[in-house]
N, C-alpha and C. Protein backbone atom coordinates (compact mmCIF):
# COMPACT_ATOMS: atom_id res chain seq x y z
N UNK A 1 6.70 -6.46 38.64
CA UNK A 1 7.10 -5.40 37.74
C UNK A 1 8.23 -4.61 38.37
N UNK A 2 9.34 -4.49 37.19
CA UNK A 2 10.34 -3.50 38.28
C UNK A 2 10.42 -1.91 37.54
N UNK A 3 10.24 -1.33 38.77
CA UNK A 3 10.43 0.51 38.75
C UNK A 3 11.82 0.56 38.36
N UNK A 4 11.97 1.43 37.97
CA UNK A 4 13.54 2.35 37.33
C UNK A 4 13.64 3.23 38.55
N UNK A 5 15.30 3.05 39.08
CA UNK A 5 15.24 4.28 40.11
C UNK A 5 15.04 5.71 39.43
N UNK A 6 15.52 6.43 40.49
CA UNK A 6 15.47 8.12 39.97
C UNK A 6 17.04 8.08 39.28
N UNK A 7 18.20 7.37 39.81
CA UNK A 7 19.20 7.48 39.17
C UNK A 7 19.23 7.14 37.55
N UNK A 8 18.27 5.70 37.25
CA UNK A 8 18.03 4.88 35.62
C UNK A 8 17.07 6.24 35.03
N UNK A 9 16.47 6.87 35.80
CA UNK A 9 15.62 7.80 34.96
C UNK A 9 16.34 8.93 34.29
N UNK A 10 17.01 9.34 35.32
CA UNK A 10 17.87 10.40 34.89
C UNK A 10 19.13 9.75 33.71
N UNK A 11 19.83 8.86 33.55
CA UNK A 11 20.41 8.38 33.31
C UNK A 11 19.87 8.54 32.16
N UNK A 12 18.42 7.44 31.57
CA UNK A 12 17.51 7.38 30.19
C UNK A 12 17.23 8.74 29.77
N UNK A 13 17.21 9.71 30.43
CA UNK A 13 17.05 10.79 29.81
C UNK A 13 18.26 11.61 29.16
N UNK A 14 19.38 11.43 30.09
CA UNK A 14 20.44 11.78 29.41
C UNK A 14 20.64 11.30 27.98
N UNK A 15 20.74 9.51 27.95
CA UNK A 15 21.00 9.04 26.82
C UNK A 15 19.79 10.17 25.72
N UNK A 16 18.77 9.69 25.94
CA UNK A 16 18.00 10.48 24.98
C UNK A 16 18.24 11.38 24.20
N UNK A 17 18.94 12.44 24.57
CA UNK A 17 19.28 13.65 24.18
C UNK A 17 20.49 13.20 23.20
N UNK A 18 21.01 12.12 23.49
CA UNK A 18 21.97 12.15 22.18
C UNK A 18 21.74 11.35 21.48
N UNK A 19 20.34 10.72 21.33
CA UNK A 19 20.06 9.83 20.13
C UNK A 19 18.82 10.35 19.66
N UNK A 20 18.86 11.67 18.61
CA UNK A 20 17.83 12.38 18.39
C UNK A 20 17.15 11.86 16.57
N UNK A 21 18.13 10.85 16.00
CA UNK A 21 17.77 10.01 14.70
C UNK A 21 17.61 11.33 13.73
N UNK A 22 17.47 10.77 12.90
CA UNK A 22 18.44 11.50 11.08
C UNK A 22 17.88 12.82 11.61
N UNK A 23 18.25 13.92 11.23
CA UNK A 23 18.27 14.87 10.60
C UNK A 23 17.38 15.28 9.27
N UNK A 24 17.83 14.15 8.37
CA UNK A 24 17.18 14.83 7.10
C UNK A 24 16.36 13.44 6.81
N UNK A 25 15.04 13.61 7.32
CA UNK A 25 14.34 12.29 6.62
C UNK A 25 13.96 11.81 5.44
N UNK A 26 14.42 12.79 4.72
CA UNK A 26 13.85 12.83 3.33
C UNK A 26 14.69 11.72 2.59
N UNK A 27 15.83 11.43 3.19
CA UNK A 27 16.96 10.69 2.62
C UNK A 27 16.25 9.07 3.30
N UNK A 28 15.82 9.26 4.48
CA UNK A 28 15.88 8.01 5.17
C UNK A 28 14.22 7.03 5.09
N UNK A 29 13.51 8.08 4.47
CA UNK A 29 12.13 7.57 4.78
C UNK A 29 11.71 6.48 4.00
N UNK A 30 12.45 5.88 2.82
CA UNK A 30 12.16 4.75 1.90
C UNK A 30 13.04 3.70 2.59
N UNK A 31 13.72 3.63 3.40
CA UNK A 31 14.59 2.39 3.93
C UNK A 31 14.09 0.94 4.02
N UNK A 32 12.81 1.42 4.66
CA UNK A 32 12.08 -0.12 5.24
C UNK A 32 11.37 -0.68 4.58
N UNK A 33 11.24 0.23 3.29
CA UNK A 33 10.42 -0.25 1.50
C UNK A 33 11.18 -1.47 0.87
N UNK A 34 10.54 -2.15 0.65
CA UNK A 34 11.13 -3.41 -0.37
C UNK A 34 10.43 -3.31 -1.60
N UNK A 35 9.17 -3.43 -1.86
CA UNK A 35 8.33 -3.71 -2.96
C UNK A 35 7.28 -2.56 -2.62
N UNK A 36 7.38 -1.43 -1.72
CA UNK A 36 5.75 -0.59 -1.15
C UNK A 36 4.42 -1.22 -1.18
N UNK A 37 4.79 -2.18 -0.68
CA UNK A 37 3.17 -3.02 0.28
C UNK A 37 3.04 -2.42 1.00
N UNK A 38 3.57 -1.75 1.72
CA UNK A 38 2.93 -0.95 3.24
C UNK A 38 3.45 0.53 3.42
N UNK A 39 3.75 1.03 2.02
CA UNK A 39 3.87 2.63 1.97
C UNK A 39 2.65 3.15 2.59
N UNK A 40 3.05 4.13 3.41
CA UNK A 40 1.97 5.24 3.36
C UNK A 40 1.91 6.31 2.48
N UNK A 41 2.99 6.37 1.78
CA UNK A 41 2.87 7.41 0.36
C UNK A 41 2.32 7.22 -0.63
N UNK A 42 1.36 8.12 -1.46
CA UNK A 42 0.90 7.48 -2.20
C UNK A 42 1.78 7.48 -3.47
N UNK A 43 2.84 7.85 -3.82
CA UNK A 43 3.69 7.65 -4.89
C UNK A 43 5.25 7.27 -3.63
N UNK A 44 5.59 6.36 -4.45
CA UNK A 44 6.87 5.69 -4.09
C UNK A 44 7.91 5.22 -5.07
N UNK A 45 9.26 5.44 -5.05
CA UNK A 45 10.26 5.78 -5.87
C UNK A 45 10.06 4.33 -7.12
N UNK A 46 10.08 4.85 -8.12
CA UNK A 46 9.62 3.95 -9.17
C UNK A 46 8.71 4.31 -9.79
N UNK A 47 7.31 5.05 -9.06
CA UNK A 47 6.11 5.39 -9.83
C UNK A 47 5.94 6.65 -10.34
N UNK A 48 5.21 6.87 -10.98
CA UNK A 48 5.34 8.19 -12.32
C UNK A 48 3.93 8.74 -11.36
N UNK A 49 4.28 9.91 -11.06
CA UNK A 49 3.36 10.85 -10.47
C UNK A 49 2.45 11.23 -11.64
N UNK A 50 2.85 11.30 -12.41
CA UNK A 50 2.30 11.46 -14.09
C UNK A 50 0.85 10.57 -14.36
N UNK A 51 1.57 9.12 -13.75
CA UNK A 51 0.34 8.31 -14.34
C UNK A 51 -0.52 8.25 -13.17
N UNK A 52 -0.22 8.45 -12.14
CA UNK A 52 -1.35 8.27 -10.79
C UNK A 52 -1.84 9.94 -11.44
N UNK A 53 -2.00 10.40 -11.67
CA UNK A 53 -2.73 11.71 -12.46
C UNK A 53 -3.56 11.40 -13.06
N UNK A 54 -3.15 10.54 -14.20
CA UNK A 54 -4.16 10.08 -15.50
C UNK A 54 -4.47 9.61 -15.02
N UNK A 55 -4.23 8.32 -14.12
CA UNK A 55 -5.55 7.02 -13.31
C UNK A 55 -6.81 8.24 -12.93
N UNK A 56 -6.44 9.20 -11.83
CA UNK A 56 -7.36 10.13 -11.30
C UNK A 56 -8.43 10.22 -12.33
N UNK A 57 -7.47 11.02 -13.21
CA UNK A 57 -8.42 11.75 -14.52
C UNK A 57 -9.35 10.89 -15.06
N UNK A 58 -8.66 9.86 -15.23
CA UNK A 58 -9.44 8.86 -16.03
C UNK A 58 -10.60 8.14 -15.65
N UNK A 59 -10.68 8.04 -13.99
CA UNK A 59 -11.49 7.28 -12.79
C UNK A 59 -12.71 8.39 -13.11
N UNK A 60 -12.32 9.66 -12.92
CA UNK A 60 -13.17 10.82 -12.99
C UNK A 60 -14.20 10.60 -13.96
N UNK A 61 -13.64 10.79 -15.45
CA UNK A 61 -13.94 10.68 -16.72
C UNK A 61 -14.68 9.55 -16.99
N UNK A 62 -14.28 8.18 -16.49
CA UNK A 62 -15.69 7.25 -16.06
C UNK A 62 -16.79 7.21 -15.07
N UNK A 63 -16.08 7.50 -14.43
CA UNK A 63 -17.22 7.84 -13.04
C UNK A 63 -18.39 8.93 -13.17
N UNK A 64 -17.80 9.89 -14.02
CA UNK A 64 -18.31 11.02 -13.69
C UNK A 64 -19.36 11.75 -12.77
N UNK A 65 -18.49 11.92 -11.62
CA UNK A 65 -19.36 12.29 -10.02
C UNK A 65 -19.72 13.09 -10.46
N UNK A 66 -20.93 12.89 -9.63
CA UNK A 66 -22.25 14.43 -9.18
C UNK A 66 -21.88 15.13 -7.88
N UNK A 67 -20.97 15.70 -7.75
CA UNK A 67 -21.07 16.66 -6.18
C UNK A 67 -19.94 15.73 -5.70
N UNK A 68 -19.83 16.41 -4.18
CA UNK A 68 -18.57 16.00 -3.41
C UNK A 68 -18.54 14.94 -2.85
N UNK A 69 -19.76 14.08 -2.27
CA UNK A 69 -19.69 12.76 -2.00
C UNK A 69 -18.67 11.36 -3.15
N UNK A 70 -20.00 11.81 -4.27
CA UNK A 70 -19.51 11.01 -5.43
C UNK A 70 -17.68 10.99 -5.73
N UNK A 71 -17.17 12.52 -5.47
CA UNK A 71 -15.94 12.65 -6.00
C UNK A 71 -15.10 12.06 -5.11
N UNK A 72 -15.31 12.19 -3.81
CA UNK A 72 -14.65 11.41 -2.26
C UNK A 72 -14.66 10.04 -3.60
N UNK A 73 -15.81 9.41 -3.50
CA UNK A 73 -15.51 8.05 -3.71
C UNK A 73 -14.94 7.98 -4.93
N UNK A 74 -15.00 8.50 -6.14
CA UNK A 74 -14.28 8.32 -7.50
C UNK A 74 -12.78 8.38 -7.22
N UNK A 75 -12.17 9.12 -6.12
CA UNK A 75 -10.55 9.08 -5.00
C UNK A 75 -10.25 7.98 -5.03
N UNK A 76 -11.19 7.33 -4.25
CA UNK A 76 -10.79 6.48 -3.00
C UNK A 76 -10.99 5.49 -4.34
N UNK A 77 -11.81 5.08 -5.16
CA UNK A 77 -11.36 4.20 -6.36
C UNK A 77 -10.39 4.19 -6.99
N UNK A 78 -10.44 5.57 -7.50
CA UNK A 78 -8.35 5.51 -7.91
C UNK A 78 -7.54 4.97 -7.43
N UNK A 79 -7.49 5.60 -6.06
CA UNK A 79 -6.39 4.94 -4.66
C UNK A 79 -6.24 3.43 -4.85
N UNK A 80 -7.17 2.95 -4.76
CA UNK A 80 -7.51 1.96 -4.81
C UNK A 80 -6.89 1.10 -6.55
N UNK A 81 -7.08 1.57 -7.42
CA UNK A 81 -6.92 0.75 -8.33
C UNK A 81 -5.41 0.91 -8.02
N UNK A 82 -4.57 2.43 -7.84
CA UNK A 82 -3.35 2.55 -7.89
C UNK A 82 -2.62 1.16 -6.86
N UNK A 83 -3.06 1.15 -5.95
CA UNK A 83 -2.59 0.26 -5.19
C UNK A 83 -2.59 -1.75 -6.01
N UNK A 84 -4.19 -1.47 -6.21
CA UNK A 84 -4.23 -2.71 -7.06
C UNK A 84 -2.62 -2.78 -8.19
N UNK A 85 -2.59 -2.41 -9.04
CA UNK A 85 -1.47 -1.59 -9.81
C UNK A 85 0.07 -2.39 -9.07
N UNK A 86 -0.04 -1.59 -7.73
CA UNK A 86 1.44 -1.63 -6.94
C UNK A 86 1.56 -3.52 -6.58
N UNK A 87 0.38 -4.10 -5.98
CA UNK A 87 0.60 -4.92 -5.68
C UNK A 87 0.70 -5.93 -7.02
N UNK A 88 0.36 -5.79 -8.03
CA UNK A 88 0.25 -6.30 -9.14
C UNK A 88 2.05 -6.45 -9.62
N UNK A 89 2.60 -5.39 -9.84
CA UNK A 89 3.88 -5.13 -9.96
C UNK A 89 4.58 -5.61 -8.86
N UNK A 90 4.35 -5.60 -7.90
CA UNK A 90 5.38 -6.13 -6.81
C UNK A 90 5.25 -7.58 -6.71
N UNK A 91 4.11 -8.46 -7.11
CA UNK A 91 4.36 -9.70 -6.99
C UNK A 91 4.58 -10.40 -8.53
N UNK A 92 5.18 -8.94 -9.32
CA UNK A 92 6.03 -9.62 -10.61
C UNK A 92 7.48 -9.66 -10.71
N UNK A 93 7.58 -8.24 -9.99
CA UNK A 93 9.03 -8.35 -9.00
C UNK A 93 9.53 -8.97 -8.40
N UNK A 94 8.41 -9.65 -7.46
CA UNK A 94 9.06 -10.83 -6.54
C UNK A 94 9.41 -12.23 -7.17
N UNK A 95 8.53 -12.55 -8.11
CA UNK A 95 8.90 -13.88 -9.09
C UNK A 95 9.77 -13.77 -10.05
N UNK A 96 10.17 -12.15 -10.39
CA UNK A 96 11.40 -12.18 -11.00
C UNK A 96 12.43 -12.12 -10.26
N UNK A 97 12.32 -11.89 -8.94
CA UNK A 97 13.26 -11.60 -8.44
C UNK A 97 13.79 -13.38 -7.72
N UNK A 98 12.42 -14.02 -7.17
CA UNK A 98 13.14 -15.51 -6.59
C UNK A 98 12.90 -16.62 -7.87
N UNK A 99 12.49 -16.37 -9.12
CA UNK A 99 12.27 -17.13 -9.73
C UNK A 99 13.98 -18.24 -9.89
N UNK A 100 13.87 -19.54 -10.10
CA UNK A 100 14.75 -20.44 -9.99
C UNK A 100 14.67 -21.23 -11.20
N UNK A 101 14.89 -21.29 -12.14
CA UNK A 101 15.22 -22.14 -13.23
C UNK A 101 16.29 -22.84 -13.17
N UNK A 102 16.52 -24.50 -13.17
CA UNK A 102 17.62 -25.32 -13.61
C UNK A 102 17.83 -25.77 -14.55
N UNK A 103 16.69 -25.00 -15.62
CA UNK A 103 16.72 -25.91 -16.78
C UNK A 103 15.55 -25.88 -17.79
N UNK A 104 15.72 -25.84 -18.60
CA UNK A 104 14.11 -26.09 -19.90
C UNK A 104 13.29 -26.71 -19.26
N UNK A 105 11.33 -26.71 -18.86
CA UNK A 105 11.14 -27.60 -18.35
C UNK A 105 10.98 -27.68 -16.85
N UNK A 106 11.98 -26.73 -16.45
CA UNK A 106 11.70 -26.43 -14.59
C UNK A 106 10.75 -25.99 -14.27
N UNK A 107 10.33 -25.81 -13.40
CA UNK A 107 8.86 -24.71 -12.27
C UNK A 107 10.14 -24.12 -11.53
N UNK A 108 8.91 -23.01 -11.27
CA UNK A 108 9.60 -21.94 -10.13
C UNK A 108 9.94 -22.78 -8.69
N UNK A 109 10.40 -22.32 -8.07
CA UNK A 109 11.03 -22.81 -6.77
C UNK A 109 10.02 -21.84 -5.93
N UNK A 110 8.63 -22.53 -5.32
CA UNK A 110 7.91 -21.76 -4.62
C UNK A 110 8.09 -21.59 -3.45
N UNK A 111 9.02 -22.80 -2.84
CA UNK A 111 9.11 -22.41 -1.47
C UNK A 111 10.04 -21.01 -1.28
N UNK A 112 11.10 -21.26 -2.42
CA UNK A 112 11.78 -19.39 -1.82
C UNK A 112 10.79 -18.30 -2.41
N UNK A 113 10.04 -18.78 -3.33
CA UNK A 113 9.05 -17.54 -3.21
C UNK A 113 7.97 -17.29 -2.68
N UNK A 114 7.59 -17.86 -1.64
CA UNK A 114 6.79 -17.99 -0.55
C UNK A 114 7.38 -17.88 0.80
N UNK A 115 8.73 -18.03 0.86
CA UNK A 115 9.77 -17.69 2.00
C UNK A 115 9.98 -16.75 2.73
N UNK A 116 9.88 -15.36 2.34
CA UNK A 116 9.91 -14.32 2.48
C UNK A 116 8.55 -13.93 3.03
N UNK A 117 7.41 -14.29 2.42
CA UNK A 117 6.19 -13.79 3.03
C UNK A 117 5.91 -12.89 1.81
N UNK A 118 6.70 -11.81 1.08
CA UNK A 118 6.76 -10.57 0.11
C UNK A 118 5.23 -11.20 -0.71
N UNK A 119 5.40 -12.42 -1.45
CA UNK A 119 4.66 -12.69 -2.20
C UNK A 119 3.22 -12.85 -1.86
N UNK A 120 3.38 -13.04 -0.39
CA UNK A 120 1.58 -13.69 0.04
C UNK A 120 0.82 -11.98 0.28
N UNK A 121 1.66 -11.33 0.86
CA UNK A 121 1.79 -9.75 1.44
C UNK A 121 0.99 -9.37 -0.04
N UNK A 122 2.22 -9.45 -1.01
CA UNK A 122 1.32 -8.23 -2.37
C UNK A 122 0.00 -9.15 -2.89
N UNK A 123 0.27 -10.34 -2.60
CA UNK A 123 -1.25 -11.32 -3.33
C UNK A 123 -2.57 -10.13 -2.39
N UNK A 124 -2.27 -10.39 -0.96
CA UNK A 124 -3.15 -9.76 0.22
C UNK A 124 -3.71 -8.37 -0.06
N UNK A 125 -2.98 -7.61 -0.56
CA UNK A 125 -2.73 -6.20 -0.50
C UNK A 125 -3.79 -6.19 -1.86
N UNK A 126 -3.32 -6.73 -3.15
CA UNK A 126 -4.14 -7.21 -4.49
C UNK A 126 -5.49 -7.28 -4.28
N UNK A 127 -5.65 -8.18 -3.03
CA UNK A 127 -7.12 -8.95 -3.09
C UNK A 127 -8.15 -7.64 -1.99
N UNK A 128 -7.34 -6.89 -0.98
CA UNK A 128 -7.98 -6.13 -0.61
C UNK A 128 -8.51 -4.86 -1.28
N UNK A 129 -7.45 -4.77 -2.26
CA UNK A 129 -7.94 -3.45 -3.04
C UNK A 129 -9.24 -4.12 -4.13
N UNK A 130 -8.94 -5.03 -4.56
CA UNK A 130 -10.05 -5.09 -5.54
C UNK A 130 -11.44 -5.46 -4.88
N UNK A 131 -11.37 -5.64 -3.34
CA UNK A 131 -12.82 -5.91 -2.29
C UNK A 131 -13.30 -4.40 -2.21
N UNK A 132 -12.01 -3.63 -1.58
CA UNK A 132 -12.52 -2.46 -1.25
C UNK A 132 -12.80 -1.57 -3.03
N UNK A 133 -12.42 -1.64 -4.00
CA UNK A 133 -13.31 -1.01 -5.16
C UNK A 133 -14.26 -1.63 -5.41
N UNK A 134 -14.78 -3.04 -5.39
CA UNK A 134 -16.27 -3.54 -5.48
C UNK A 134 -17.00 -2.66 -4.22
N UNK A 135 -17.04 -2.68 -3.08
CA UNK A 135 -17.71 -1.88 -2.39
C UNK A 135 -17.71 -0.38 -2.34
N UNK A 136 -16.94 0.25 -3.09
CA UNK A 136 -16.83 1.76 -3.39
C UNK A 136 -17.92 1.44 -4.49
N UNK A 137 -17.44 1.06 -5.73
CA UNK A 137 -18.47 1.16 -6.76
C UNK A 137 -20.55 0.39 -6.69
N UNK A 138 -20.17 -0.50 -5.49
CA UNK A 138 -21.73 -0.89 -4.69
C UNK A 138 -22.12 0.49 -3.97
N UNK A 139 -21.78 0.98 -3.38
CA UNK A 139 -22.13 2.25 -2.46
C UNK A 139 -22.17 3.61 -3.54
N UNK A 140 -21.49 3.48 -4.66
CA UNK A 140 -21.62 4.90 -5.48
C UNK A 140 -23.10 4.61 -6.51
N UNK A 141 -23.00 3.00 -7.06
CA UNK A 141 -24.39 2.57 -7.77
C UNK A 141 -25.35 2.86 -6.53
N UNK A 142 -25.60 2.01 -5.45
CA UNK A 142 -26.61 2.58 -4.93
C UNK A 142 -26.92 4.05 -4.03
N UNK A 143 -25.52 4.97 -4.33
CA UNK A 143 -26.28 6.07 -4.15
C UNK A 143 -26.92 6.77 -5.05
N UNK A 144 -26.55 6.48 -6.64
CA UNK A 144 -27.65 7.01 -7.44
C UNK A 144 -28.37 6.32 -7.80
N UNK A 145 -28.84 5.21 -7.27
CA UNK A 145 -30.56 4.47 -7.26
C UNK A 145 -31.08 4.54 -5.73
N UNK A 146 -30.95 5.62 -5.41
CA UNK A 146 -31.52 5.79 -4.61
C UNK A 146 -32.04 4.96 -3.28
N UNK A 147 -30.70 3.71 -3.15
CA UNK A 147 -30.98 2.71 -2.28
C UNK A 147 -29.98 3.78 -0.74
N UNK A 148 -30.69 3.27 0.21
CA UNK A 148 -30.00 3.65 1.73
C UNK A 148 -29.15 2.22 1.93
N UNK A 149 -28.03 3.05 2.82
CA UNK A 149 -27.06 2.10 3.40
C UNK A 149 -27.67 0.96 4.02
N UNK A 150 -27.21 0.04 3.93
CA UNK A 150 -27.67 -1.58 5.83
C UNK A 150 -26.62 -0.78 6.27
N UNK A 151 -27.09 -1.30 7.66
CA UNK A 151 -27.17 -0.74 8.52
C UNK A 151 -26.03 -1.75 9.59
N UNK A 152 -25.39 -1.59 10.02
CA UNK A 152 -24.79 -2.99 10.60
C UNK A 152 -24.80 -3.02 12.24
């Protein structure tokens, strides 16, 4: 393993100070977004803050929780469908986007839409959200039948 002298230290620290990155992140924070498979926001440029509202409302309005546990999870179902939602749309995006026609009669060209990875990513993202709302809605049924968690 090699040590950095005291001269490379001082040196790395200097540089530091003049590479302090944006200023205004607000401009920069969607850059590394292609399709928001791996936003941590829960609204991302394209989606209607409007309708992740009504999903809420509406999750509520079926669900209708008893107390604060229940409502945690009637969230985390929303979240959840919203995402279902995103990945749903992003791997219609992506086949519109590599779809390849030569002709009446063609198939898609799967290897470029499997090329990228984009497509297997939102399939992934799809299949986890709809695991994790079967087990939100298993854990909210059996907390009002009165079943206890396993235990793992």
């Amino acid at each position: 393993m090699h040590m950095a002298t005291q001269r490379q230290i001082l040196a790395n620290r200097k540089n530091a100070l003049r590479s302090t990155g944006p200023k205004n992140t607000s401009i920069t924070r969607f850059n590394g977004l292609k399709y928001g498979l791996r936003a941590n926001s829960e609204i991302i440029p394209d989606e209607d803050p409007e309708q992740l509202q009504a999903l809420k409302d509406g999750v509520k309005v079926d669900l209708s929780p008893d107390g604060e546990l229940e409502g945690e999870i009637a969230k985390q179902i929303a979240g959840q469908l919203w995402l279902l939602r995103r990945a749903q749309a992003a791997e219609s995006a992506i086949i519109v986007r590599e779809a390849r026609f030569s002709g009446p009669g063609e198939y898609y060209d799967w290897q470029a839409l499997l090329g990228d990875g984009y497509l297997l990513q939102a399939s992934r993202l799809g299949n986890r959200a709809m695991r994790r709302i079967d087990r939100l809605l298993k854990g909210l049924r059996d907390m009002r039948e009165g079943v206890m968690p396993e235990k793992r």
